[in-house]
Protein backbone atom coordinates (compact mmCIF):
# COMPACT_ATOMS: atom_id res chain seq x y z
CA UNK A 1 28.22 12.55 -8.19
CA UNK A 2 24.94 14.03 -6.57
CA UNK A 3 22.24 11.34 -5.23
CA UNK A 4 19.71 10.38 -7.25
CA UNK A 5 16.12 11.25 -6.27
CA UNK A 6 14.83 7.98 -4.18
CA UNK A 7 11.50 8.62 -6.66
CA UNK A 8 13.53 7.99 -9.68
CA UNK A 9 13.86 4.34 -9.22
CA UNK A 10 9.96 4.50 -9.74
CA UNK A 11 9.97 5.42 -13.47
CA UNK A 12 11.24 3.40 -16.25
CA UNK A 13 14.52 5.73 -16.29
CA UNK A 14 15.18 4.36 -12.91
CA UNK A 15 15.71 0.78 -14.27
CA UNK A 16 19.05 0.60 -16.04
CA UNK A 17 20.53 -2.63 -16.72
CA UNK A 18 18.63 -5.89 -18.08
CA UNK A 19 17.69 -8.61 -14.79
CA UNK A 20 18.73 -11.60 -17.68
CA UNK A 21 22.20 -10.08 -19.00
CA UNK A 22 23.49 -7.06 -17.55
CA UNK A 23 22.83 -5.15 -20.66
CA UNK A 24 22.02 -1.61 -20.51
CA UNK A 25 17.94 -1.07 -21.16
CA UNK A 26 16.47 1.98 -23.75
CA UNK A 27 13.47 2.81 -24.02
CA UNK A 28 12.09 1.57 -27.27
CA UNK A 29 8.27 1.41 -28.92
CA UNK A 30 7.04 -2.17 -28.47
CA UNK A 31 3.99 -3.71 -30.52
CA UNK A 32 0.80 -2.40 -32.39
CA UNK A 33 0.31 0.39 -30.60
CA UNK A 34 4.03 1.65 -30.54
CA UNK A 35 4.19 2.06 -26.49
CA UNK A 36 7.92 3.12 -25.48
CA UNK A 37 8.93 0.36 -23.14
CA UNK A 38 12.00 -0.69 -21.75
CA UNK A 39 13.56 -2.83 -23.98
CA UNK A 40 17.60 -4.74 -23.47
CA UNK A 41 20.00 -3.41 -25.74
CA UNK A 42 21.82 -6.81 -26.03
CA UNK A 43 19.11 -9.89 -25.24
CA UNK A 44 15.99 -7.88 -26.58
CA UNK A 45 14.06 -8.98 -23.25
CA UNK A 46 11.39 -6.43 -22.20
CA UNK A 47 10.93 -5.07 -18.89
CA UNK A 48 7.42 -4.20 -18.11
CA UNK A 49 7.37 -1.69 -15.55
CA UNK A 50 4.19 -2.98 -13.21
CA UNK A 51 2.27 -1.53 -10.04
CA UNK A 52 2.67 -2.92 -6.66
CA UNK A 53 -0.55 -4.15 -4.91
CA UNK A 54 -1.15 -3.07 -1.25
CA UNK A 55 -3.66 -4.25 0.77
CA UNK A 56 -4.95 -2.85 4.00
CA UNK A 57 -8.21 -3.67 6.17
CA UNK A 58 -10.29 -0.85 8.28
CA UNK A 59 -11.70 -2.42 11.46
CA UNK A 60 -14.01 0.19 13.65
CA UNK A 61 -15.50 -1.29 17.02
CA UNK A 62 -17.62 1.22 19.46
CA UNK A 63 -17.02 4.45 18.13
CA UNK A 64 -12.91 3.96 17.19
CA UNK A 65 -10.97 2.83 14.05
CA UNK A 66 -7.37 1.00 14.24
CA UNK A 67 -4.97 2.81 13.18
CA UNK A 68 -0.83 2.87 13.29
CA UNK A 69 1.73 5.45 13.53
CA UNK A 70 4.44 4.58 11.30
CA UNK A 71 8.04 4.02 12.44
CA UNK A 72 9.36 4.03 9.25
CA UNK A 73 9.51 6.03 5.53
CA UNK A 74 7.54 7.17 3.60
CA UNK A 75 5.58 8.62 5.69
CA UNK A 76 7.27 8.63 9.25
CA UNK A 77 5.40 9.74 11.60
CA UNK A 78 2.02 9.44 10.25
CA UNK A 79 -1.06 7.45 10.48
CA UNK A 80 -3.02 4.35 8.62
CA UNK A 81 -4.19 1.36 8.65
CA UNK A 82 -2.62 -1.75 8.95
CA UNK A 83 -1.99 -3.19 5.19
CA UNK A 84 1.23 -3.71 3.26
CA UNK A 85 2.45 -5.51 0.04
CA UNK A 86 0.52 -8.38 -1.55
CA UNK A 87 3.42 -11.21 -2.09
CA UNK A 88 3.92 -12.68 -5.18
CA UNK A 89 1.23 -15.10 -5.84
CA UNK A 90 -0.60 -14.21 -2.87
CA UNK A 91 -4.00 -13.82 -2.85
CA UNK A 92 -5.01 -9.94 -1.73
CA UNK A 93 -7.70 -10.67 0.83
CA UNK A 94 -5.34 -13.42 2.20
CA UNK A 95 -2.21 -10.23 2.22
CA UNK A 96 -4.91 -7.96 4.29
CA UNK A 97 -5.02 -10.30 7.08
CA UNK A 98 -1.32 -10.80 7.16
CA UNK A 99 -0.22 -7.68 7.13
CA UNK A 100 -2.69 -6.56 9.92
CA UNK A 101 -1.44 -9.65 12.20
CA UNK A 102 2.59 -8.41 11.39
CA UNK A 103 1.38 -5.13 11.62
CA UNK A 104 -0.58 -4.95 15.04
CA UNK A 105 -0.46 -8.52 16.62
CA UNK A 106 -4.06 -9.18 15.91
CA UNK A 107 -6.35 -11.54 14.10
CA UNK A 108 -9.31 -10.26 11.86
CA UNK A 109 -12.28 -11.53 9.85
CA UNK A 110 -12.48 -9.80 6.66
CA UNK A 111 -15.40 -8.16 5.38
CA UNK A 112 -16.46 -6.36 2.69
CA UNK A 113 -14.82 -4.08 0.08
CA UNK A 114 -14.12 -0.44 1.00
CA UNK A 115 -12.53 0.52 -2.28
CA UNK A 116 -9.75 0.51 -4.50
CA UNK A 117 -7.29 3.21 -4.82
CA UNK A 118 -4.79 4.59 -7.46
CA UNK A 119 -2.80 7.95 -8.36
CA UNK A 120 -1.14 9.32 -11.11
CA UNK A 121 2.53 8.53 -10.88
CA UNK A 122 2.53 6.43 -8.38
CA UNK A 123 3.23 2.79 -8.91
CA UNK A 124 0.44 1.10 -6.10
CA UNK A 125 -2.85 -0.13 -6.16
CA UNK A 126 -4.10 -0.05 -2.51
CA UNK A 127 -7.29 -2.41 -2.20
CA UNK A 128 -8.62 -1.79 1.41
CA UNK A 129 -11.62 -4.39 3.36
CA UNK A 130 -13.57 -4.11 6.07
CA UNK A 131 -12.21 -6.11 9.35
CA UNK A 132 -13.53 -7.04 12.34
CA UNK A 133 -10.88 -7.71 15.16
CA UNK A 134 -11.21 -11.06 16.68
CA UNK A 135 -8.37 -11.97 18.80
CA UNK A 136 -4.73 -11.03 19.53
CA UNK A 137 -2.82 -8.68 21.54
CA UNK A 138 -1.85 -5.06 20.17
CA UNK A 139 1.93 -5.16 18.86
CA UNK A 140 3.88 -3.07 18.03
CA UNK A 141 6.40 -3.89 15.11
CA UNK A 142 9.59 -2.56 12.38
CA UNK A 143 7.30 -0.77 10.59
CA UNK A 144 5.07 1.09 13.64
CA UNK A 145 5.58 2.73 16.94
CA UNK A 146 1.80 3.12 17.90
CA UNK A 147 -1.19 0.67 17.90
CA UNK A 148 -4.38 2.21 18.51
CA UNK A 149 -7.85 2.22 18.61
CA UNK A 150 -9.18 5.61 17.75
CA UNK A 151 -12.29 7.73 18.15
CA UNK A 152 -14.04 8.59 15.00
CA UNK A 153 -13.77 12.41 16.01
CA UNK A 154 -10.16 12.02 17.35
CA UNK A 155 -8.78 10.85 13.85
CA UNK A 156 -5.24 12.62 12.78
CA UNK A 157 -7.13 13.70 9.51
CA UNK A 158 -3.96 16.12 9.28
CA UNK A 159 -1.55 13.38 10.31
CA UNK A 160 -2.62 10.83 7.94
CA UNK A 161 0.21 8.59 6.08
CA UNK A 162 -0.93 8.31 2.44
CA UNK A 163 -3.50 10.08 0.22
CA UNK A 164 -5.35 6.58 0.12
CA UNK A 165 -5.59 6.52 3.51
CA UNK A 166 -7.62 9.58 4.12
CA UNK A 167 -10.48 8.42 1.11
CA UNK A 168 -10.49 4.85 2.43
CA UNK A 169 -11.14 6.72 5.80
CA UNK A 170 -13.63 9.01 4.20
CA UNK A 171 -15.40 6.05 2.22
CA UNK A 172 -15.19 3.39 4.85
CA UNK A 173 -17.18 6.31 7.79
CA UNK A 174 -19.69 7.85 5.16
CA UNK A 175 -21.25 3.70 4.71
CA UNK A 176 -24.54 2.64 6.65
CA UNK A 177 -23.07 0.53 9.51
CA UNK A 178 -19.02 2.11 10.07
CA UNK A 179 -18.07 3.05 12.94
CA UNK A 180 -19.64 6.77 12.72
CA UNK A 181 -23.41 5.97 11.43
């Protein structure tokens, strides 16, 4: 049997069997509006497919942005932010700061909005702040190989991890008062 695409598990034919009873799932139209869903064959339960939130934080100090090389997929290779999955009951801004401490050792106040990002077919929101750096060490962790602060004209615009990454980039530099004006 040939592998199944690892993007397949992101679409409602990816989710087979019912989390309550095991029962295989079919896609079925669910109220007023008659939206196909996936809907258990044996309990009737219905599975709302939902997006993932990430949240991620920009911080620019003299010239340079933060930025990580990731260590693992998607994306190997290539460079971001620091941001990651908002937990379950989490609140986002709180999941920015987090994820920047896991993801780089350091501490940050969080500032404003820089935007909110979404794409056809793919199952994230991405909500990305402002930081400012306030304390901590540069770490490396799982998820990155490189830690750095880089300048505005030395950014990997070709290298970058994630279509979201290069328009928070590109949104976050063309404000009064980033890193570049």
């Amino acid at each position: 049997m040939a592998a199944e695409p690892a993007n397949l598990l992101l679409t409602p034919e990816g989710i087979r069997f019912c989390p309550l009873c095991g029962a295989p799932l079919e896609r079925r139209p669910v109220g007023p509006e008659r939206k196909l869903e996936m809907v258990c064959s044996g309990c009737g339960f219905i599975y709302y497919l939902g997006q993932k939130v990430v949240a991620g934080i920009i911080a620019a100090a003299d010239g340079h942005v933060l930025l990580t090389r990731r260590a693992i997929h998607p994306a190997h290779g290539k460079w971001t932010f620091p941001g990651g999955y908002v937990e379950w009951g989490e609140p986002v801004e709180s999941a920015a700061i987090r994820e920047t401490y896991e993801e780089t050792g350091l501490t940050v106040d969080l500032g404003g909005l820089v935007g909110v990002y979404s794409y056809q077919a793919n199952p994230v929101v991405i909500v990305v702040y402002e930081g400012r750096i306030t304390g901590g060490t540069p770490t490396t962790c799982h998820e990155n190989d490189r830690v750095e602060w880089v300048g505005i004209d030395a950014i990997p615009w070709e290298d970058l991890a994630f279509p979201s990454t290069t328009a928070a980039l590109r949104d976050f530099l063309g404000r009064p008062g980033s890193a570049r004006s």
